[in-house]
C-alpha atoms as a PDB file:
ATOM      1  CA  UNK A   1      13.669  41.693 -32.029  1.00  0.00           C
ATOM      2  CA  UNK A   2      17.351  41.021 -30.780  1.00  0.00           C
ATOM      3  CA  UNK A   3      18.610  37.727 -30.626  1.00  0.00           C
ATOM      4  CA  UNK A   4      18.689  36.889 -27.178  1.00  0.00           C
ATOM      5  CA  UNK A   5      14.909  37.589 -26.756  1.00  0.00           C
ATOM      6  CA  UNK A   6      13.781  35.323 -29.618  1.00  0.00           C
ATOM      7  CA  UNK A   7      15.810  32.468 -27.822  1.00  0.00           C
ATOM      8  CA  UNK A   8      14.552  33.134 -24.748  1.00  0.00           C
ATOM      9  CA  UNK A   9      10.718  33.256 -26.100  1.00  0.00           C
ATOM     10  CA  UNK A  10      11.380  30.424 -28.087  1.00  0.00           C
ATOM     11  CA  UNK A  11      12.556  28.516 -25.090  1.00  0.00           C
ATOM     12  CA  UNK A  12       9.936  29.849 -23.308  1.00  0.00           C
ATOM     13  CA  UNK A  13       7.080  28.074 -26.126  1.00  0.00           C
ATOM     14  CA  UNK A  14       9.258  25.191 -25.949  1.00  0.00           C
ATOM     15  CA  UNK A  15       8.853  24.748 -22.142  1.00  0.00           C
ATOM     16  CA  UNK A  16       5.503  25.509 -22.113  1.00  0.00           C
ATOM     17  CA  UNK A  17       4.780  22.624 -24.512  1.00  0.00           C
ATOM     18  CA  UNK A  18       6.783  20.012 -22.864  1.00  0.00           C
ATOM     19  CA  UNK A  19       4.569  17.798 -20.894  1.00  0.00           C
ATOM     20  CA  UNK A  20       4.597  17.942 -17.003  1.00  0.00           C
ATOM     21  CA  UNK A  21       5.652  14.174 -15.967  1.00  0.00           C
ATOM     22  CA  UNK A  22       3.006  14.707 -12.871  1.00  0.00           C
ATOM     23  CA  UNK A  23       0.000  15.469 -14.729  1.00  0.00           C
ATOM     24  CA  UNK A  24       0.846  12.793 -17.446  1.00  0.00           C
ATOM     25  CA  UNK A  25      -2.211  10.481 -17.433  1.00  0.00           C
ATOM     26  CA  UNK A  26      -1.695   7.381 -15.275  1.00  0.00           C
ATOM     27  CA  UNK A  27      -3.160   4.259 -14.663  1.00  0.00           C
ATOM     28  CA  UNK A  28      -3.081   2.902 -10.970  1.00  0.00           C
ATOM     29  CA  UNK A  29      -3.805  -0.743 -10.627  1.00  0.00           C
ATOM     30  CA  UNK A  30      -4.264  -1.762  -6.560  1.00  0.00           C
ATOM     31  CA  UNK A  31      -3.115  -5.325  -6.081  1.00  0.00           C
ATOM     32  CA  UNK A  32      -3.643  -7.136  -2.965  1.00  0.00           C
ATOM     33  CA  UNK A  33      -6.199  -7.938  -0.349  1.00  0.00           C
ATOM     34  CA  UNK A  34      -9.039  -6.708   1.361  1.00  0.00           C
ATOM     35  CA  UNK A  35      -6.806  -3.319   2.357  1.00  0.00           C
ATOM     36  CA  UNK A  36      -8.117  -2.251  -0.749  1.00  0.00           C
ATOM     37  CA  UNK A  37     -11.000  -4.881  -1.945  1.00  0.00           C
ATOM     38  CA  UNK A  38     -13.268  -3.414   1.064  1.00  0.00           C
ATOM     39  CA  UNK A  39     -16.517  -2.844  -0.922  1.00  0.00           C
ATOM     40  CA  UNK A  40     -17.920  -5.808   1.281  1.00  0.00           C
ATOM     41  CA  UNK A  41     -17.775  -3.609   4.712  1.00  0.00           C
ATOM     42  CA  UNK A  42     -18.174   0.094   4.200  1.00  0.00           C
ATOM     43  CA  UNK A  43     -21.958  -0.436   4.251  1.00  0.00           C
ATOM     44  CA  UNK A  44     -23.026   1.077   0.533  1.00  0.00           C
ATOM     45  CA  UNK A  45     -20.405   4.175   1.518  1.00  0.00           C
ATOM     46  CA  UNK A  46     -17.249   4.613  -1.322  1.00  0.00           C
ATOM     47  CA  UNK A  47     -14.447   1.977  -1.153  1.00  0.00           C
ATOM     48  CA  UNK A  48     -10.851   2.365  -1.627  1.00  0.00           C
ATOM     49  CA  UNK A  49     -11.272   2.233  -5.296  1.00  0.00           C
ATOM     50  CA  UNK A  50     -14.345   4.697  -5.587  1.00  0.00           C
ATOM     51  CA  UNK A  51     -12.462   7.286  -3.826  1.00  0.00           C
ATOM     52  CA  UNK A  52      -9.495   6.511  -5.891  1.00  0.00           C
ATOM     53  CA  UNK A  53     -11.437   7.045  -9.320  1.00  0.00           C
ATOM     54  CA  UNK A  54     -12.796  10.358  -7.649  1.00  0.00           C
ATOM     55  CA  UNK A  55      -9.220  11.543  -6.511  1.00  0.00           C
ATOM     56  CA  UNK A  56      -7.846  10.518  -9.737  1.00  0.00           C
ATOM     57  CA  UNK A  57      -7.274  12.988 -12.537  1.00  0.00           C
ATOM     58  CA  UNK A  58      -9.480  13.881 -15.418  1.00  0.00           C
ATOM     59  CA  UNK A  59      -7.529  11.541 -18.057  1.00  0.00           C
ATOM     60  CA  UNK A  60      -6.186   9.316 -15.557  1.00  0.00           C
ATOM     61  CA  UNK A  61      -7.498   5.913 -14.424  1.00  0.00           C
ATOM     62  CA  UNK A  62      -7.710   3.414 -11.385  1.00  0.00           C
ATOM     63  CA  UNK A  63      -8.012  -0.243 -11.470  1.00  0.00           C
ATOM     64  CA  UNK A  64      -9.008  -3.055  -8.328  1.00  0.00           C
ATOM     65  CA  UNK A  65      -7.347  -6.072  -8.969  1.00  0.00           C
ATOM     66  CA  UNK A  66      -6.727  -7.208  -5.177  1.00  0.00           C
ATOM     67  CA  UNK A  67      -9.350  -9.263  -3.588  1.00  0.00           C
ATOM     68  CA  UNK A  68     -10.648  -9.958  -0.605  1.00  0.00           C
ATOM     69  CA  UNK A  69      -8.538 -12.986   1.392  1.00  0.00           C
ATOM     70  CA  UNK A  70      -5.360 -12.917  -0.623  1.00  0.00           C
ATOM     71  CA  UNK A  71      -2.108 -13.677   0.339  1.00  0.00           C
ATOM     72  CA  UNK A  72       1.044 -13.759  -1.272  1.00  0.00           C
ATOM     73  CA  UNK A  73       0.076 -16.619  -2.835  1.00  0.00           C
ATOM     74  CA  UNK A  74      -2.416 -15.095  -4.666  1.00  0.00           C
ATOM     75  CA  UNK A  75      -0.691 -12.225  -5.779  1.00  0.00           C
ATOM     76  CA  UNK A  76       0.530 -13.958  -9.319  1.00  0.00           C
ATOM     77  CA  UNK A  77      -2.833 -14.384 -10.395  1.00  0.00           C
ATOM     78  CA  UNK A  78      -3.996 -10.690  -9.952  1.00  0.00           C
ATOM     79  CA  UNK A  79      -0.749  -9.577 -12.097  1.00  0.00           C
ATOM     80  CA  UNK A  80      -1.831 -12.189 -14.792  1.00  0.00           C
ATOM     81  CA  UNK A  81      -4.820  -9.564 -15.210  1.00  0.00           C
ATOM     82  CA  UNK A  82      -2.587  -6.625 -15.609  1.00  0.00           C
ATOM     83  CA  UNK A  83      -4.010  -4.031 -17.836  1.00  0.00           C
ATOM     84  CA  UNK A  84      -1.900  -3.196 -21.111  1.00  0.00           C
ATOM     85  CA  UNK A  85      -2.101   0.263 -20.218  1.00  0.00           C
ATOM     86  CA  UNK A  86      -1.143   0.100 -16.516  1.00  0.00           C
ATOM     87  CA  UNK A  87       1.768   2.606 -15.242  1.00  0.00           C
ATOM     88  CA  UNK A  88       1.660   2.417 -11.217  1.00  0.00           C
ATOM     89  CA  UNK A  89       1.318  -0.392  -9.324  1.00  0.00           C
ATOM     90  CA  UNK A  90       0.088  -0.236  -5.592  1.00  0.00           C
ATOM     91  CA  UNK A  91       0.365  -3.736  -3.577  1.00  0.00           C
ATOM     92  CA  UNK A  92      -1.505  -4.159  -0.111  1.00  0.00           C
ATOM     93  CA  UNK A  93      -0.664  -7.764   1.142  1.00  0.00           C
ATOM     94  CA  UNK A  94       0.471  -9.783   3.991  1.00  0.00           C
ATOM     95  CA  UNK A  95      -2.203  -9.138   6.929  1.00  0.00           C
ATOM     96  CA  UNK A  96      -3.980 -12.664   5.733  1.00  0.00           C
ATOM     97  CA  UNK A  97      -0.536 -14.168   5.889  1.00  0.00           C
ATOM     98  CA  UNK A  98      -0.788 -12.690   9.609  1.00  0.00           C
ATOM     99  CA  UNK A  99      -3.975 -14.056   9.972  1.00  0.00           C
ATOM    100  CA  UNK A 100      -2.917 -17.646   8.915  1.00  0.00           C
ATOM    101  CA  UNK A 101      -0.718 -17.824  11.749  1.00  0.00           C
ATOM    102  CA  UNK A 102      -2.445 -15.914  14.912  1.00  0.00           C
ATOM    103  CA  UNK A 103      -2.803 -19.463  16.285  1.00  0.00           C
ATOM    104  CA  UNK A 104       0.648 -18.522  17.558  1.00  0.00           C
ATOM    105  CA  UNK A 105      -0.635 -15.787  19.978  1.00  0.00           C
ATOM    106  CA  UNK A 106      -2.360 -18.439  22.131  1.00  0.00           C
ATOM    107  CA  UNK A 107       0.166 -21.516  21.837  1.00  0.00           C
ATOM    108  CA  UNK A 108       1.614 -22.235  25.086  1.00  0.00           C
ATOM    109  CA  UNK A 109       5.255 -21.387  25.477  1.00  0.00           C
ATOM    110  CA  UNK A 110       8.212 -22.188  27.582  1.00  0.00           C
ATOM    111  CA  UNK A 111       9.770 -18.838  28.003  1.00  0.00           C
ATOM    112  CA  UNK A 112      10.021 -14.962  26.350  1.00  0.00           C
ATOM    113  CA  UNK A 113      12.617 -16.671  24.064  1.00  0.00           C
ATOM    114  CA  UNK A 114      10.133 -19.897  22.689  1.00  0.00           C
ATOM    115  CA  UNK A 115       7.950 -17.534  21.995  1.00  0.00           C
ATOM    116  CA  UNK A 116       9.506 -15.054  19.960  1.00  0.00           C
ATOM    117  CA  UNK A 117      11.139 -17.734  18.384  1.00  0.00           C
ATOM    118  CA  UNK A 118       7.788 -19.249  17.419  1.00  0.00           C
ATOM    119  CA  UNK A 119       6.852 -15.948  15.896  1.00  0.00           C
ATOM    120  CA  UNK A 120      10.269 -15.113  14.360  1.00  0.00           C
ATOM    121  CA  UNK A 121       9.979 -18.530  12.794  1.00  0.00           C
ATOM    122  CA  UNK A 122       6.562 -17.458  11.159  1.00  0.00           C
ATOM    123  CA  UNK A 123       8.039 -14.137   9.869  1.00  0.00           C
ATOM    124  CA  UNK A 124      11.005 -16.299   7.961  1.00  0.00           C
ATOM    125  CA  UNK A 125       7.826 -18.024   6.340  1.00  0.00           C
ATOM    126  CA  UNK A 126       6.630 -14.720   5.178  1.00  0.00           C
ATOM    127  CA  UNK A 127       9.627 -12.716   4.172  1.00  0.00           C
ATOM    128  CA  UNK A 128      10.798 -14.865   1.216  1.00  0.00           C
ATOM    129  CA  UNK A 129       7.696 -15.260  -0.061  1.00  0.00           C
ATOM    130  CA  UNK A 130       6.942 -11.724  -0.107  1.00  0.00           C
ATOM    131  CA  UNK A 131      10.271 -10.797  -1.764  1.00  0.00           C
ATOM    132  CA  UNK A 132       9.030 -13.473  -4.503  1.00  0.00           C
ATOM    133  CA  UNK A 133       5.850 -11.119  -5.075  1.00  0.00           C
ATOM    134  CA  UNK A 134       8.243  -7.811  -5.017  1.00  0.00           C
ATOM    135  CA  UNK A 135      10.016  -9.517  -7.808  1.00  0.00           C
ATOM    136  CA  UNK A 136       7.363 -10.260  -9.949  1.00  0.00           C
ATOM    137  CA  UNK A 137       5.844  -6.869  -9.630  1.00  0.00           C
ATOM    138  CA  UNK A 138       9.060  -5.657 -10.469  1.00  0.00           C
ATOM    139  CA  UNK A 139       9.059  -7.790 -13.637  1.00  0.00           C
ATOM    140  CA  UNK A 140       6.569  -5.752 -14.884  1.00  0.00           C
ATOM    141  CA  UNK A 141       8.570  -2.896 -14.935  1.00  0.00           C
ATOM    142  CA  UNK A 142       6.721  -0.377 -13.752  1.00  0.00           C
ATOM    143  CA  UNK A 143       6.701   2.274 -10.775  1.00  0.00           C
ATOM    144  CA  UNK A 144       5.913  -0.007  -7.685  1.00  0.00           C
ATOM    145  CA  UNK A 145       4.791   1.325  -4.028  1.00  0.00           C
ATOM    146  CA  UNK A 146       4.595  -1.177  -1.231  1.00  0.00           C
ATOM    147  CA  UNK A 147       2.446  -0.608   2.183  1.00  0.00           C
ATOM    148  CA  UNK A 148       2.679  -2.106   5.541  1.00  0.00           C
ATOM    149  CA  UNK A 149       0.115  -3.950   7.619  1.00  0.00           C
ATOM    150  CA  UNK A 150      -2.188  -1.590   9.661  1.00  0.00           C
ATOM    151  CA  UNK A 151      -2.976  -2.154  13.529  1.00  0.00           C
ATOM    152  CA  UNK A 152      -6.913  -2.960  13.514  1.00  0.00           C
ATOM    153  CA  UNK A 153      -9.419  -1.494  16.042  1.00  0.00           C
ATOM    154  CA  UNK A 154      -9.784  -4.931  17.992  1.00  0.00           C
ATOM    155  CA  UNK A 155     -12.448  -4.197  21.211  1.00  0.00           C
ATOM    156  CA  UNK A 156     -10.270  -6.688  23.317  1.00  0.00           C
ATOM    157  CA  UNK A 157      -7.319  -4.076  24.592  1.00  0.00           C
ATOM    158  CA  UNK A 158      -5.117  -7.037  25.778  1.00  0.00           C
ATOM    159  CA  UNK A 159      -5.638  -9.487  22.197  1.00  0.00           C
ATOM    160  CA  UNK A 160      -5.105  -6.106  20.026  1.00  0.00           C
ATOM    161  CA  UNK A 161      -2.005  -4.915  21.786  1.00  0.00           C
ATOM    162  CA  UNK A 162      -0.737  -8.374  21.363  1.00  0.00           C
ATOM    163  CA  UNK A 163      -1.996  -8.537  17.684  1.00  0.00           C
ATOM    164  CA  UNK A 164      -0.512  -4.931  17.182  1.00  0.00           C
ATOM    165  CA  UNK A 165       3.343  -6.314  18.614  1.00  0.00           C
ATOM    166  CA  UNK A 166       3.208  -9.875  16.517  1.00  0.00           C
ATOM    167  CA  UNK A 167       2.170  -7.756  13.801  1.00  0.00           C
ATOM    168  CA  UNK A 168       5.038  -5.433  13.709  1.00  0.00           C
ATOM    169  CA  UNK A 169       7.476  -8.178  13.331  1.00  0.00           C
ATOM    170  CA  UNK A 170       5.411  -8.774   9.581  1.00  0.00           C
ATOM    171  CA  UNK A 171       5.862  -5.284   9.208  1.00  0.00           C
ATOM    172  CA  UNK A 172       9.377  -4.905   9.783  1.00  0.00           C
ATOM    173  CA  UNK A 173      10.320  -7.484   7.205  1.00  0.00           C
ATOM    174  CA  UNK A 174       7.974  -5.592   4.996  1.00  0.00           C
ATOM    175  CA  UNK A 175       9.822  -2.064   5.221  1.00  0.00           C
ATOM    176  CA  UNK A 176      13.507  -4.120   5.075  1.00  0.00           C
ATOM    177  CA  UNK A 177      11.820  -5.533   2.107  1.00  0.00           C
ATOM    178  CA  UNK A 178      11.347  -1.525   0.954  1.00  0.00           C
ATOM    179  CA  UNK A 179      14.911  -0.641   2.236  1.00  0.00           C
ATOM    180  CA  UNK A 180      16.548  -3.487  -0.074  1.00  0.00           C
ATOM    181  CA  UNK A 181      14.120  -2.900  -3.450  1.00  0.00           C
ATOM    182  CA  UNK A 182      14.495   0.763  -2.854  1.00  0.00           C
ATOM    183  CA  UNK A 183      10.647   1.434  -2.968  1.00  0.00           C
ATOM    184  CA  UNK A 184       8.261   3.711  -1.554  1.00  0.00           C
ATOM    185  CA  UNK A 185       6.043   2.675   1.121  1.00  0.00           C
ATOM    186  CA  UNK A 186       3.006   4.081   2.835  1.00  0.00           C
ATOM    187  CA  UNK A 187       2.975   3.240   6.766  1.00  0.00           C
ATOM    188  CA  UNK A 188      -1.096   2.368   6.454  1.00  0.00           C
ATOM    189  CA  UNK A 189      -0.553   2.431  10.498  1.00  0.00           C
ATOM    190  CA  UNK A 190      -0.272   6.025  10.354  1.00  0.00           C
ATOM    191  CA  UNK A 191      -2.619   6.447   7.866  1.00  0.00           C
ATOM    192  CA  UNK A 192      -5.694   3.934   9.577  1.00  0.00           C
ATOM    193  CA  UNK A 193      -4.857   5.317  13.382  1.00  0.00           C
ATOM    194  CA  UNK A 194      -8.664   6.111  14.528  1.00  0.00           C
ATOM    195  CA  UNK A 195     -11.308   3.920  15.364  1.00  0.00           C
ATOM    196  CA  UNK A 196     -13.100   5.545  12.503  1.00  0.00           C
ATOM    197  CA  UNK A 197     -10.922   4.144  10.041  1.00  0.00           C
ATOM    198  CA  UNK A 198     -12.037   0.315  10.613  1.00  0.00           C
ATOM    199  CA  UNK A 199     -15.340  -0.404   9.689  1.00  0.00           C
ATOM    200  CA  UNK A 200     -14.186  -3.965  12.041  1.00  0.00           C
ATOM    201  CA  UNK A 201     -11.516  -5.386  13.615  1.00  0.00           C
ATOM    202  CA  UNK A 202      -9.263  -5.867  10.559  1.00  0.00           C
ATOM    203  CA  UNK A 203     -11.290  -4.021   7.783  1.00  0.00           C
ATOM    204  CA  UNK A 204     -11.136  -0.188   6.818  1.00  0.00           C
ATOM    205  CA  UNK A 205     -14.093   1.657   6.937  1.00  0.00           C
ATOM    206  CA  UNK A 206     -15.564   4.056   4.101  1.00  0.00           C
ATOM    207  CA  UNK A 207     -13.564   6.787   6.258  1.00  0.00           C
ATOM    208  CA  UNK A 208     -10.263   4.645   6.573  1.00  0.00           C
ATOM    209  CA  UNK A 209     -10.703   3.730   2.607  1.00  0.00           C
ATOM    210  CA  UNK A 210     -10.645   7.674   1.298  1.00  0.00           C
ATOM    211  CA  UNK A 211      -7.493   8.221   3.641  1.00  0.00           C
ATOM    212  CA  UNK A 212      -5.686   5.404   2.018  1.00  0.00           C
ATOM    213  CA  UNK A 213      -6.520   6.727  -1.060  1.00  0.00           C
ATOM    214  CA  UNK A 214      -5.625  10.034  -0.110  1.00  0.00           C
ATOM    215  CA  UNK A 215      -2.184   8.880   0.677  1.00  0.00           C
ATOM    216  CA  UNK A 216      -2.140   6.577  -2.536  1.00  0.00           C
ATOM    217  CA  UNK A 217      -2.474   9.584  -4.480  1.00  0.00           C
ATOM    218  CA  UNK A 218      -0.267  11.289  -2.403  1.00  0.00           C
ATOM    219  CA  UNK A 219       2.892   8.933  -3.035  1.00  0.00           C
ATOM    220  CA  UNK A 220       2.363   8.827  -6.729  1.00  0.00           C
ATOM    221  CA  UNK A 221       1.913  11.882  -7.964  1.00  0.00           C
ATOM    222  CA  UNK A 222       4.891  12.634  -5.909  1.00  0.00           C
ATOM    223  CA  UNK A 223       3.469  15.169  -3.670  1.00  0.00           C
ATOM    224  CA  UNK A 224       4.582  13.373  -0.646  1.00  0.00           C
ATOM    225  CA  UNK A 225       8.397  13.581  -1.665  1.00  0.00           C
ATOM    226  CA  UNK A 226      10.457  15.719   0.347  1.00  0.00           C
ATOM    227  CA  UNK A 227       8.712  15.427   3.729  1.00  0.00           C
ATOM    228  CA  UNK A 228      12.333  13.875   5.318  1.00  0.00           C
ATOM    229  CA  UNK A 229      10.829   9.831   5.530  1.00  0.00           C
ATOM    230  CA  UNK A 230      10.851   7.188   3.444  1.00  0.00           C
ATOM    231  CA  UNK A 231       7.959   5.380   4.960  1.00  0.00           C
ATOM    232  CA  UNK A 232       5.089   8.127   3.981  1.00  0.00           C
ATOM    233  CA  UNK A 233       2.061   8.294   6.910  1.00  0.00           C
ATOM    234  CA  UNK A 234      -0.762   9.729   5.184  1.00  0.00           C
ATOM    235  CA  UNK A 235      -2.828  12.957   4.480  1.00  0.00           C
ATOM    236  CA  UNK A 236      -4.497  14.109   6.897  1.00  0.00           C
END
């Protein structure tokens, strides 16, 4: 055997035992609120976690630490209970932030200006204090992806499209947040876009909870890189 072909087979062995970074085993841990902690309202059908574990690969491993009502208050606690093991992190938080403050959409105002002063005044509540939680989920040094607040399925047309528009001003200092920290995101208003997906107003449904999970997966095994945004939408 000539030279060249026993470096090249050699080479060959040697890439073939190297490890592929995307099938290494990983360990996501879901921080957060009920986004992900929806067990209580799919009716008995899989949660965001089951079809995690089922999506998951053989060797690999999913973990529910967000709960149900957390803010970004609560988010500390949750990372005190970090697994040894854990190498992703996934954080869902900031609709009960939202939800603390949707007295706004009925307080009386002045003009366009009050109001979206009122509102922008509530989002410069919620920015640094979700920045805080970015940092500390960054202290932990490992691989962090950030998602955005979905829409809802409200049955009131006029109080949803309102909710929808105060909402998106939460959700744009979330994805500056992402700009700034250089993280991924997934845009859970792509991914939750059917009435199908809520299983209520404000929480997913067993259908909505395998599509974020879908898109979970999607975003860190790195299968969504490449498709020309930052902010990924889902699988469909």
């Amino acid at each position: 055997m000539n030279t060249s072909r026993r470096t090249f087979l050699h080479q060959s062995v040697a890439l073939a035992a190297t490890p592929n970074p995307a099938a290494a085993a990983r360990h996501v841990v879901l921080l957060g609120d009920s986004i992900f902690d929806n067990g209580a309202y799919t009716g008995g059908e899989p949660d965001v976690i089951a079809h995690l574990r089922r999506l998951t690969p053989q060797g690999s491993t999913a973990t529910l630490l967000a709960r149900d009502g957390a803010t970004t208050g609560g988010i500390p606690a949750q990372l005190a209970r970090l697994p040894r093991d854990a190498t992703h992190l996934v954080l869902s938080v900031g609709g009960n932030d939202a939800l603390q403050r949707q007295g706004l959409l009925q307080a009386p105002a002045r003009s366009v200006a009050e109001a979206i002063e009122m509102l922008a005044g509530a989002v410069g509540e919620f920015e640094p204090a979700y920045r805080k939680i970015i940092d500390a989920c960054l202290a932990q040094r490992l691989p962090l992806v950030i998602s955005t607040i979905y829409s809802g399925n409200f049955s009131d047309a006029r109080y949803g499209k309102l909710a929808r528009n105060a909402v998106a001003l939460f959700n744009d200092a979330i994805i500056r947040t992402a700009l700034d920290y250089k993280l991924k995101a997934i845009d859970l208003r792509a991914v939750c876009a059917r009435p199908e997906d809520y299983a209520n107003p404000i929480e997913p449904s067993s259908i909505g909870a395998a599509r974020i999970a879908r898109a979970i997966v999607a975003v860190v095994s790195g299968s969504a890189e490449g498709r020309g945004a930052l902010l990924f939408g889902g699988v469909t």
